[in-house]
PDB file of N, CA and C in Angstrom:
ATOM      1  N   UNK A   1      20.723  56.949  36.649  1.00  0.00           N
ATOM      2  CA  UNK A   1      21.285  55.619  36.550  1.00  0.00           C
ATOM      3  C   UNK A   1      21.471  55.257  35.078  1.00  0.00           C
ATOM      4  N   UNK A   2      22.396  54.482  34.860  1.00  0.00           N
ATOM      5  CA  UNK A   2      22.944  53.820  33.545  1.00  0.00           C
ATOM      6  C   UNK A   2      21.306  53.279  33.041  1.00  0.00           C
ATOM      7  N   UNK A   3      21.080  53.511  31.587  1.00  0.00           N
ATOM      8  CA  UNK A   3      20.092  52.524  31.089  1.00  0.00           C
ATOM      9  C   UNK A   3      20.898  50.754  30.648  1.00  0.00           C
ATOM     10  N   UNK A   4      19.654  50.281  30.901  1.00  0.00           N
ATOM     11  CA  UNK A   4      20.565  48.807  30.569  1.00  0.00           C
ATOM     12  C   UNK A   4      19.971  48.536  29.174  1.00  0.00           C
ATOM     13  N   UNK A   5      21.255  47.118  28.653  1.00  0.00           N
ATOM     14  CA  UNK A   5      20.221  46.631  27.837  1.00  0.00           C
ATOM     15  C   UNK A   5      19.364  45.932  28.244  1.00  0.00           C
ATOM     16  N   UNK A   6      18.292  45.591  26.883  1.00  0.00           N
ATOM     17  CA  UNK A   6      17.359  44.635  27.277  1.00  0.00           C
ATOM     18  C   UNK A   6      17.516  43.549  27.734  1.00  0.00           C
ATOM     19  N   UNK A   7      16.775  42.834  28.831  1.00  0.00           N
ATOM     20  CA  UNK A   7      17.012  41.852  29.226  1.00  0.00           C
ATOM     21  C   UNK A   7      16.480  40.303  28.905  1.00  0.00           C
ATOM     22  N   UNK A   8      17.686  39.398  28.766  1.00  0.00           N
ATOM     23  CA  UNK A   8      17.655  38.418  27.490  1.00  0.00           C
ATOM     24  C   UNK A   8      17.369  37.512  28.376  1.00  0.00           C
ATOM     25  N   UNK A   9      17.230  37.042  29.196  1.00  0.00           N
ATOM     26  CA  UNK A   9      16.677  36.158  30.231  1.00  0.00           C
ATOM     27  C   UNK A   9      15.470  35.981  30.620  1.00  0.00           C
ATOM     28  N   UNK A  10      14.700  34.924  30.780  1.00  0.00           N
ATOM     29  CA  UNK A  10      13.059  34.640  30.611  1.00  0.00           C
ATOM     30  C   UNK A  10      13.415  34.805  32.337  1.00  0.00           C
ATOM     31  N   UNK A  11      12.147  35.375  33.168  1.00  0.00           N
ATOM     32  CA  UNK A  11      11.836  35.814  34.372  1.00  0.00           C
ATOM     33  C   UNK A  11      11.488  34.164  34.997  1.00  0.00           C
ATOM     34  N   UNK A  12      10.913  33.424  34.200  1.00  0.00           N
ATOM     35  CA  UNK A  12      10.093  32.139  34.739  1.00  0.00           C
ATOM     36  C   UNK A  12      10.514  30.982  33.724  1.00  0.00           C
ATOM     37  N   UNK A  13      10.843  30.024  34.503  1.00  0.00           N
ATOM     38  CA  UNK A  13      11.399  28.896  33.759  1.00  0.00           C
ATOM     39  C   UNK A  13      10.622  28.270  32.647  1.00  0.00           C
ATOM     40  N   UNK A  14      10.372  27.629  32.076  1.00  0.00           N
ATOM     41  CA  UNK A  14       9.706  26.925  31.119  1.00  0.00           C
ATOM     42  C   UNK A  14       8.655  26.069  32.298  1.00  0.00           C
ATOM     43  N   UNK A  15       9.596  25.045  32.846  1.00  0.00           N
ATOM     44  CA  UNK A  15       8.487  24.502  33.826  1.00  0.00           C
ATOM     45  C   UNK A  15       7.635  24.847  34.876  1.00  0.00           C
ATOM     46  N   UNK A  16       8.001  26.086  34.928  1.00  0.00           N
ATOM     47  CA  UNK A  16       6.767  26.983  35.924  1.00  0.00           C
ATOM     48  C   UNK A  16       5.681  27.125  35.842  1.00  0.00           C
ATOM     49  N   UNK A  17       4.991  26.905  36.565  1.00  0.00           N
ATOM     50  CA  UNK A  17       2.875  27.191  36.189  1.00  0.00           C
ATOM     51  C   UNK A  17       2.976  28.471  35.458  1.00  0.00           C
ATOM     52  N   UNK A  18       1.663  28.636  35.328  1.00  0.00           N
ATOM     53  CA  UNK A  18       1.525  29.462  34.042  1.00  0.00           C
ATOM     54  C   UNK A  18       1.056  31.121  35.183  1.00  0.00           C
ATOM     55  N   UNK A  19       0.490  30.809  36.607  1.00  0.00           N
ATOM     56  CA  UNK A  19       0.908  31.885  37.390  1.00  0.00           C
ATOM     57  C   UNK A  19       2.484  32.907  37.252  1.00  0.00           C
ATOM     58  N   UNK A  20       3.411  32.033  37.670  1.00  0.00           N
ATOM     59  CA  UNK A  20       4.720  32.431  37.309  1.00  0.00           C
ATOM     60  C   UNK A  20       4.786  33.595  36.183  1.00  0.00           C
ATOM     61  N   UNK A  21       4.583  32.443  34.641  1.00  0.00           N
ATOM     62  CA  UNK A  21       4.786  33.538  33.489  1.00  0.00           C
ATOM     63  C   UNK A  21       3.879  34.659  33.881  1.00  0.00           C
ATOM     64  N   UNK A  22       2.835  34.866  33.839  1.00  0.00           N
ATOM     65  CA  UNK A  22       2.043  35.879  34.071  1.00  0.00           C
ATOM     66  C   UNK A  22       2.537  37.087  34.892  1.00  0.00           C
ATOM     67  N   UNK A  23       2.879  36.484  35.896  1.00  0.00           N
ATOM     68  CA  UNK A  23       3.906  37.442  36.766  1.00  0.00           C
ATOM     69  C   UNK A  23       4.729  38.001  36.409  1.00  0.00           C
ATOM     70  N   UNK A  24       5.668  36.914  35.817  1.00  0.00           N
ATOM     71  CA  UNK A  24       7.084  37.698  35.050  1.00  0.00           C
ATOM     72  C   UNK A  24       6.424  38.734  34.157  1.00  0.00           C
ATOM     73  N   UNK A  25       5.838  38.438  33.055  1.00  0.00           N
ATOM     74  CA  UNK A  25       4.978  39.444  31.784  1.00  0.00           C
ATOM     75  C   UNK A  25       4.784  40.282  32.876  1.00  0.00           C
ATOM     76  N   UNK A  26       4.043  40.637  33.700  1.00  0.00           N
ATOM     77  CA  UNK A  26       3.482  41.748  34.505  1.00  0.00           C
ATOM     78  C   UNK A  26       5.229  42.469  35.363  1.00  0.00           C
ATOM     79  N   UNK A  27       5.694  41.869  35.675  1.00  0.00           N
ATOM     80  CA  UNK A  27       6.539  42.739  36.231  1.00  0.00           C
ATOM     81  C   UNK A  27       7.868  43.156  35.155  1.00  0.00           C
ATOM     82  N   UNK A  28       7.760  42.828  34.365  1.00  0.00           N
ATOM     83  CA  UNK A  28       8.651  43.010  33.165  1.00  0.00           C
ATOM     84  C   UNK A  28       7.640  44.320  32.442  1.00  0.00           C
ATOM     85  N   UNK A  29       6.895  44.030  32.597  1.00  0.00           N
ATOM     86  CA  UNK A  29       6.230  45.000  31.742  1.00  0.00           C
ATOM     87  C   UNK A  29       5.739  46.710  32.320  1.00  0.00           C
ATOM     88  N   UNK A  30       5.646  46.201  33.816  1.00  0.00           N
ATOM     89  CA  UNK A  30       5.098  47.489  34.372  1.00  0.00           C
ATOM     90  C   UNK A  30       6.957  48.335  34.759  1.00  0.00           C
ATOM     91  N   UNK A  31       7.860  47.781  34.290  1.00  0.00           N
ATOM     92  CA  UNK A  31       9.079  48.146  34.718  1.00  0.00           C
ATOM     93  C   UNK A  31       9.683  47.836  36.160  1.00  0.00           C
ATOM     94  N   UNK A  32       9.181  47.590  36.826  1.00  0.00           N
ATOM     95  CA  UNK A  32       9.455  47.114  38.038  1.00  0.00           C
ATOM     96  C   UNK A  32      10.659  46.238  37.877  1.00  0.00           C
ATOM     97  N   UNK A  33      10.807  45.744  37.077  1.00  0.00           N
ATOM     98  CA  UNK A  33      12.133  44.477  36.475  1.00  0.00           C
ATOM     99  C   UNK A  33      13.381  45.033  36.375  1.00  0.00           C
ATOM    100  N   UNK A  34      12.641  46.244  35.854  1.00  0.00           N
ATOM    101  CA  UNK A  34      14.231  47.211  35.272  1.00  0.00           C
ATOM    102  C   UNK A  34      14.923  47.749  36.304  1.00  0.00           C
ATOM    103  N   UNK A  35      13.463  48.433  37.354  1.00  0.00           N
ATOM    104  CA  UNK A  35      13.815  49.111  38.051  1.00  0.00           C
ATOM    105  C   UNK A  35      14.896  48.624  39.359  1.00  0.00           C
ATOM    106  N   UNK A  36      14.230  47.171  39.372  1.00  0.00           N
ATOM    107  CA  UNK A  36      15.297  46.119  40.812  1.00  0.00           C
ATOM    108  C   UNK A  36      16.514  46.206  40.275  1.00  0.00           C
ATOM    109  N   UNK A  37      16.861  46.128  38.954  1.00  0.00           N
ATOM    110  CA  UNK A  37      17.948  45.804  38.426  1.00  0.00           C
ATOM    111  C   UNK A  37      18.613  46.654  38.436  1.00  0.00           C
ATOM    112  N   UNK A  38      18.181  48.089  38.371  1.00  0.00           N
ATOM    113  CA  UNK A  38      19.267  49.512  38.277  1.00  0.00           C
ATOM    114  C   UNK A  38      19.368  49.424  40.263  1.00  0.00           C
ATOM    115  N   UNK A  39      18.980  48.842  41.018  1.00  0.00           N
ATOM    116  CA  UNK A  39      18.804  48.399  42.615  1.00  0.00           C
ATOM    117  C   UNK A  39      20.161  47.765  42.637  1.00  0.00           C
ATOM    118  N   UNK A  40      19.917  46.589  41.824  1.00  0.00           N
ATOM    119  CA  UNK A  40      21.022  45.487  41.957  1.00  0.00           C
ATOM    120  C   UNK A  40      22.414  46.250  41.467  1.00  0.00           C
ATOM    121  N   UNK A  41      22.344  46.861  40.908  1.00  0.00           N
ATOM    122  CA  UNK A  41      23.643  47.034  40.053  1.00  0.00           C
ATOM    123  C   UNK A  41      24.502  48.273  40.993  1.00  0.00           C
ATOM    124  N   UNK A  42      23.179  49.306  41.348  1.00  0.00           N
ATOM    125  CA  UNK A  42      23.785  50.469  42.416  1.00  0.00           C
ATOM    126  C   UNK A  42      24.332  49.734  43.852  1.00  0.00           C
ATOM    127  N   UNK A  43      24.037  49.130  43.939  1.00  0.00           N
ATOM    128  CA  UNK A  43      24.626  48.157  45.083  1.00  0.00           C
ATOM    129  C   UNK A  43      25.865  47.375  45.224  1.00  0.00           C
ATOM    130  N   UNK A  44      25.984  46.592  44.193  1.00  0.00           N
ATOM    131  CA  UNK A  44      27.326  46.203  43.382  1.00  0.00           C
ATOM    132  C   UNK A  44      28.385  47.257  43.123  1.00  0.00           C
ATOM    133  N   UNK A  45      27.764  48.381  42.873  1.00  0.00           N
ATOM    134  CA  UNK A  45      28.438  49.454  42.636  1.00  0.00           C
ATOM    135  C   UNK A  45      29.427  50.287  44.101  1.00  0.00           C
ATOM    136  N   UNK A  46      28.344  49.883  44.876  1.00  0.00           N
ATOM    137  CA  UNK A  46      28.502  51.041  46.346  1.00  0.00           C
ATOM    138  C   UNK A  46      29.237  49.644  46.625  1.00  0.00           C
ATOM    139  N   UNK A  47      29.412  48.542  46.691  1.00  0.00           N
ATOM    140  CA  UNK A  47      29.665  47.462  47.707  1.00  0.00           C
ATOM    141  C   UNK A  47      30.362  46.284  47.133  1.00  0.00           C
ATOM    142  N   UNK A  48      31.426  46.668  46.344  1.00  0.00           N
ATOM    143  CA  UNK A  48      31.670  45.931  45.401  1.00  0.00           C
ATOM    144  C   UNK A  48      32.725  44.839  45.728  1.00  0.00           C
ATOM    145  N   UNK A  49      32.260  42.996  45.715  1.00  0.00           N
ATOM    146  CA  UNK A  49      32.915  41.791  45.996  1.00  0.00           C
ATOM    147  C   UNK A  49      32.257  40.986  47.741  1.00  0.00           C
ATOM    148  N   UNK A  50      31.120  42.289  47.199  1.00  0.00           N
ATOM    149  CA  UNK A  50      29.706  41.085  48.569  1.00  0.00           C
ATOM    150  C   UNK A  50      29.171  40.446  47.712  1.00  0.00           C
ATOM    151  N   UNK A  51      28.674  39.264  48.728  1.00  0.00           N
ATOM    152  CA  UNK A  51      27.694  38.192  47.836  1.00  0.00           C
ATOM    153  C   UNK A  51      26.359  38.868  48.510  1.00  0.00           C
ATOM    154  N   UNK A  52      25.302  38.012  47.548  1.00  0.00           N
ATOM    155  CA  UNK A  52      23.993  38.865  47.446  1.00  0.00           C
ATOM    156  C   UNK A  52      23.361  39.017  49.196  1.00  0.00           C
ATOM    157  N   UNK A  53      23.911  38.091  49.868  1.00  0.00           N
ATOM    158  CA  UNK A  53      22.854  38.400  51.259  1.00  0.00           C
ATOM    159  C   UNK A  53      23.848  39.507  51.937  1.00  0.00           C
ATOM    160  N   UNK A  54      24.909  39.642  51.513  1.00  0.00           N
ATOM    161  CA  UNK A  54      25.519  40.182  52.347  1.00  0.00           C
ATOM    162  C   UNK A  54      25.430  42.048  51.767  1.00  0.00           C
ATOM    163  N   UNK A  55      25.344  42.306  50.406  1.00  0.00           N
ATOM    164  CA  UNK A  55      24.348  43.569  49.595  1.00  0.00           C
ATOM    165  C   UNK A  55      22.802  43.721  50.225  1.00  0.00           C
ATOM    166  N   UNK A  56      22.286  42.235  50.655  1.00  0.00           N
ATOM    167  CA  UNK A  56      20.941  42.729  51.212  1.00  0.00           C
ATOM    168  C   UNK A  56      21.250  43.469  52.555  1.00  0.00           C
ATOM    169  N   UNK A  57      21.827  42.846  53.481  1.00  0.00           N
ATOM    170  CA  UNK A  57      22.070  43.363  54.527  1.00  0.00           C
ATOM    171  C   UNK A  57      22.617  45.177  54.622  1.00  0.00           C
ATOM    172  N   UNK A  58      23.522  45.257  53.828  1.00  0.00           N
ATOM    173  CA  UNK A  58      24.319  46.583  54.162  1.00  0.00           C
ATOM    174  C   UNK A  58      23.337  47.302  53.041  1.00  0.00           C
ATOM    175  N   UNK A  59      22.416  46.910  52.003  1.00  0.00           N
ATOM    176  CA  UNK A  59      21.844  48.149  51.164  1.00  0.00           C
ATOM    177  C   UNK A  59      19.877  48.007  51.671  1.00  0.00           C
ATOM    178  N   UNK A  60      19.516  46.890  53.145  1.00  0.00           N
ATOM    179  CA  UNK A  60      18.293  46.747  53.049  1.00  0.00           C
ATOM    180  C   UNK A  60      17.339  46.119  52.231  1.00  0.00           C
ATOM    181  N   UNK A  61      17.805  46.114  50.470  1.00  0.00           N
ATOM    182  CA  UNK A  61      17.125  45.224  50.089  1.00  0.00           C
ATOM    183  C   UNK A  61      16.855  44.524  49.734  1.00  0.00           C
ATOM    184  N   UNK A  62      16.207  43.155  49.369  1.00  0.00           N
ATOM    185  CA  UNK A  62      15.235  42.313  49.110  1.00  0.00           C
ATOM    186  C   UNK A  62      16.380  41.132  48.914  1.00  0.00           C
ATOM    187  N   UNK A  63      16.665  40.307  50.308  1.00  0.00           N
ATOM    188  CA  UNK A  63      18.163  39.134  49.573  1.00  0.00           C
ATOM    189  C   UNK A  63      17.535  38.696  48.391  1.00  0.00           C
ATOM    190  N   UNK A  64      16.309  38.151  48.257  1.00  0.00           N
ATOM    191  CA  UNK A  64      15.799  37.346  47.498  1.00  0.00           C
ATOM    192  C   UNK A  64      15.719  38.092  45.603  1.00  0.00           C
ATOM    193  N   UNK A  65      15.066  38.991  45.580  1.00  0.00           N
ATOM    194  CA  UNK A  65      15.125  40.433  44.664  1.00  0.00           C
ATOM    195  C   UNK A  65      16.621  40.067  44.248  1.00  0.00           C
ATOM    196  N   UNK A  66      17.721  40.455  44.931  1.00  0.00           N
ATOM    197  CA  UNK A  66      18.850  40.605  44.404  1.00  0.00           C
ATOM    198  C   UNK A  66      19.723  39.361  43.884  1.00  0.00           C
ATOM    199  N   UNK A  67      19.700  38.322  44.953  1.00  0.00           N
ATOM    200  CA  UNK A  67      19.504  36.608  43.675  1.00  0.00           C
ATOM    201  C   UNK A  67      18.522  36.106  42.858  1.00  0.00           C
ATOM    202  N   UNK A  68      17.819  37.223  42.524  1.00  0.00           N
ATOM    203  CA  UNK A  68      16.887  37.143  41.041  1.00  0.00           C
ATOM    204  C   UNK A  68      17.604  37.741  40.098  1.00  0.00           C
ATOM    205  N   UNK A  69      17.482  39.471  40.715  1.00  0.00           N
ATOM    206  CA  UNK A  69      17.990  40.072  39.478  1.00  0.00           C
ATOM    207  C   UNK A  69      19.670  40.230  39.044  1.00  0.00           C
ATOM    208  N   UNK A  70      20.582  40.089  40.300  1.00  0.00           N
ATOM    209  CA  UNK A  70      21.951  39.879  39.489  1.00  0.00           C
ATOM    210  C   UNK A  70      22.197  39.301  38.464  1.00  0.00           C
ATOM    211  N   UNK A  71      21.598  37.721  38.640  1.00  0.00           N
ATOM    212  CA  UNK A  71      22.549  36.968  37.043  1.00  0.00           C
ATOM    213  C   UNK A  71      21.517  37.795  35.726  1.00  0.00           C
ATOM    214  N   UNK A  72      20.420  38.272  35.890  1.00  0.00           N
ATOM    215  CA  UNK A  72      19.860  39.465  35.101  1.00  0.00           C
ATOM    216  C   UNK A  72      20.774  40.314  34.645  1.00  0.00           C
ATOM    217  N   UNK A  73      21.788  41.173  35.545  1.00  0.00           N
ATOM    218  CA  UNK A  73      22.871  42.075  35.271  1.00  0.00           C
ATOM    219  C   UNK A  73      23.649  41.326  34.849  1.00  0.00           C
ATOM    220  N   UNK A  74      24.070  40.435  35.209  1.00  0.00           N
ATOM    221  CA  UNK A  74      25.308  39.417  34.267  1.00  0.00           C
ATOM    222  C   UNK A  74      25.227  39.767  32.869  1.00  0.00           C
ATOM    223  N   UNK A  75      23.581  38.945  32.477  1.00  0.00           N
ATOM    224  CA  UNK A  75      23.505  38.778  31.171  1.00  0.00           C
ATOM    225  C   UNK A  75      23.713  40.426  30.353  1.00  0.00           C
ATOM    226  N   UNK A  76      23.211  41.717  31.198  1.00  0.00           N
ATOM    227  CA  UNK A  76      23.526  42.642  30.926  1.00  0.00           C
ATOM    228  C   UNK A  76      24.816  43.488  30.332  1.00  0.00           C
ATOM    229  N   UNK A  77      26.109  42.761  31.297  1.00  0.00           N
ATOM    230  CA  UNK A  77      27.033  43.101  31.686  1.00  0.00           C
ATOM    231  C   UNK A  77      27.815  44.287  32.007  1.00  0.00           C
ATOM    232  N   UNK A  78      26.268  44.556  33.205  1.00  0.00           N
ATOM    233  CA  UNK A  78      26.712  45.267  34.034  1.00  0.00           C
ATOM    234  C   UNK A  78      27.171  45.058  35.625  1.00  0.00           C
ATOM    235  N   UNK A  79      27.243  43.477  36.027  1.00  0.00           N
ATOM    236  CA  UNK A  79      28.094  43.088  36.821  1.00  0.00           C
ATOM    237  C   UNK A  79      28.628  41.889  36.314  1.00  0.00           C
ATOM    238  N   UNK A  80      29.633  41.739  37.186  1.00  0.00           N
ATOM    239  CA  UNK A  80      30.602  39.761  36.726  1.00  0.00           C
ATOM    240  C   UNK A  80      30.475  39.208  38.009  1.00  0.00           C
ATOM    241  N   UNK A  81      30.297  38.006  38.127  1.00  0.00           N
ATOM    242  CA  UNK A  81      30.399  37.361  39.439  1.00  0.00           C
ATOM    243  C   UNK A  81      32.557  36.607  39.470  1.00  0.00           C
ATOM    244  N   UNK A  82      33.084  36.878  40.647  1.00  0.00           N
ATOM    245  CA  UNK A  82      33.966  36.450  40.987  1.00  0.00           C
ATOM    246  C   UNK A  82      34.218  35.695  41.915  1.00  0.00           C
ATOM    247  N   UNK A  83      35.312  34.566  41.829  1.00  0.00           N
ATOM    248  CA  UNK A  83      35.496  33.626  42.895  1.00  0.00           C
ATOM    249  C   UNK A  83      34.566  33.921  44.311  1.00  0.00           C
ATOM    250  N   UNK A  84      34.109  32.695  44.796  1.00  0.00           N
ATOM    251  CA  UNK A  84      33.151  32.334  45.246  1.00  0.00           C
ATOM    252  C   UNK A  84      34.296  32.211  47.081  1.00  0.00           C
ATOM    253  N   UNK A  85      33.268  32.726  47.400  1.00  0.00           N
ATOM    254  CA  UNK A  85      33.845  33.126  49.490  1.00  0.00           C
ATOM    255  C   UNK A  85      33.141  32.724  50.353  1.00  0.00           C
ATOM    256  N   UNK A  86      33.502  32.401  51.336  1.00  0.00           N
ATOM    257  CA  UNK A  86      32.571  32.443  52.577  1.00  0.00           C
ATOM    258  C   UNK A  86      31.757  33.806  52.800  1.00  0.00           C
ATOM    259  N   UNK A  87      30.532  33.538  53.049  1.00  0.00           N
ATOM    260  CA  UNK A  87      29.532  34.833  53.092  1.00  0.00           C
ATOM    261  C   UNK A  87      29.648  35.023  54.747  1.00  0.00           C
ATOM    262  N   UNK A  88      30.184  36.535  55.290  1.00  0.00           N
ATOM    263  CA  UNK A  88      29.934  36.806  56.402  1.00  0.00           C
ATOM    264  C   UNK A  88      28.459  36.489  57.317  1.00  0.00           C
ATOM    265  N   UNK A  89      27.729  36.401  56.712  1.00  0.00           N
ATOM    266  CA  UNK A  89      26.124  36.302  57.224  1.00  0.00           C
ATOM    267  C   UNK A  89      25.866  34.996  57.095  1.00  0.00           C
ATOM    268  N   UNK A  90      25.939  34.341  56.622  1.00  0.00           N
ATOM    269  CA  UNK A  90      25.088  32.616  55.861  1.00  0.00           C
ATOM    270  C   UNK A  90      26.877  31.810  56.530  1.00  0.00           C
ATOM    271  N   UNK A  91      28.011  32.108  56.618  1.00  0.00           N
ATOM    272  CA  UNK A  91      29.248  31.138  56.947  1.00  0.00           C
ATOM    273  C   UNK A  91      29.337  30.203  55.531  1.00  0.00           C
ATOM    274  N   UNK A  92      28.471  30.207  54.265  1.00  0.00           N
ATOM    275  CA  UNK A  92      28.502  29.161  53.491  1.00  0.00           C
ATOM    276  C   UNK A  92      29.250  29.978  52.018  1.00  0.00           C
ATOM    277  N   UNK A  93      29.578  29.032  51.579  1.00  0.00           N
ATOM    278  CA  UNK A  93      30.160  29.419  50.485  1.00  0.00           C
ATOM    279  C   UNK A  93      29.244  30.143  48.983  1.00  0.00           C
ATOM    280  N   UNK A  94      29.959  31.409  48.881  1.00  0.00           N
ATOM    281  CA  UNK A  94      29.030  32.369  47.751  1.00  0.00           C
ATOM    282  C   UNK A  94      29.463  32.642  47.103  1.00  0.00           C
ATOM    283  N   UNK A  95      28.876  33.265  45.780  1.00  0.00           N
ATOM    284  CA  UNK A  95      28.900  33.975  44.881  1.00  0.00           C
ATOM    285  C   UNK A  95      29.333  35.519  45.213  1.00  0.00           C
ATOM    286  N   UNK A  96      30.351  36.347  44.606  1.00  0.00           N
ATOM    287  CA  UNK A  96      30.621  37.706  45.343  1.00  0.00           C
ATOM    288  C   UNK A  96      30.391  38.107  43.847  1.00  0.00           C
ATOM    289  N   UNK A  97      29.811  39.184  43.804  1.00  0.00           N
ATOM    290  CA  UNK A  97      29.688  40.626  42.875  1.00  0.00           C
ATOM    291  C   UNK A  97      30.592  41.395  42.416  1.00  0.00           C
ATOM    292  N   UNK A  98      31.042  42.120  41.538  1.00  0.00           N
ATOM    293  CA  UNK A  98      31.859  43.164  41.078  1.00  0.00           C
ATOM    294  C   UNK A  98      31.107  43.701  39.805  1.00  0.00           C
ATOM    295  N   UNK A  99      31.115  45.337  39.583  1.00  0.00           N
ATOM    296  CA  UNK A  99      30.746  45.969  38.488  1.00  0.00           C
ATOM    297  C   UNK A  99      31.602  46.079  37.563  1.00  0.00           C
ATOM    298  N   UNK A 100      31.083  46.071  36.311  1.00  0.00           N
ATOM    299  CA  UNK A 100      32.105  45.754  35.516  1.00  0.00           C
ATOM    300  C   UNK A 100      33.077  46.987  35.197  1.00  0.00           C
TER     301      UNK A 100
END
């Protein structure tokens, strides 16, 4: 898989308990961060102009994981988000994926 760059985005908001940061530091650090993200991006890749529940569905994983770590790949730019669709799964209006 592509190495990315580093990622310029804080994992946990400013106003988050201090559980949160800790978490983020820990999963940023043990790589696990990187690793969802080379997830997110191979997915985008195989499935390219689904929105994220609809990548969870057809790649199995994590809806939630993958509306974490996409706008992660944004900042990367190793995906772009494009005009926004009705999501086959949810009927509501989404965010769709493309690799860059």
């Amino acid at each position: 898989m592509p190495r990315l760059r580093q990622v310029e985005t804080p994992a946990a908001r400013a106003t988050d308990p201090m559980t949160s940061h800790l978490a983020a530091e820990q999963i940023t650090a043990s790589g696990k961060r990187g690793q969802q993200q080379a997830q997110a991006i191979a997915a985008v890749r195989a499935f390219p102009g689904m929105t994220s529940f609809e990548l969870a569905m057809r790649t199995k994983l994590d809806r939630y994981m993958l509306a974490r770590r996409l706008p992660e790949c944004l900042t990367t730019g190793a995906v772009r988000k494009d005009e926004p669709r009705t999501c086959s799964i949810t009927g509501r209006l989404a965010t769709t994926w493309f690799p860059t």
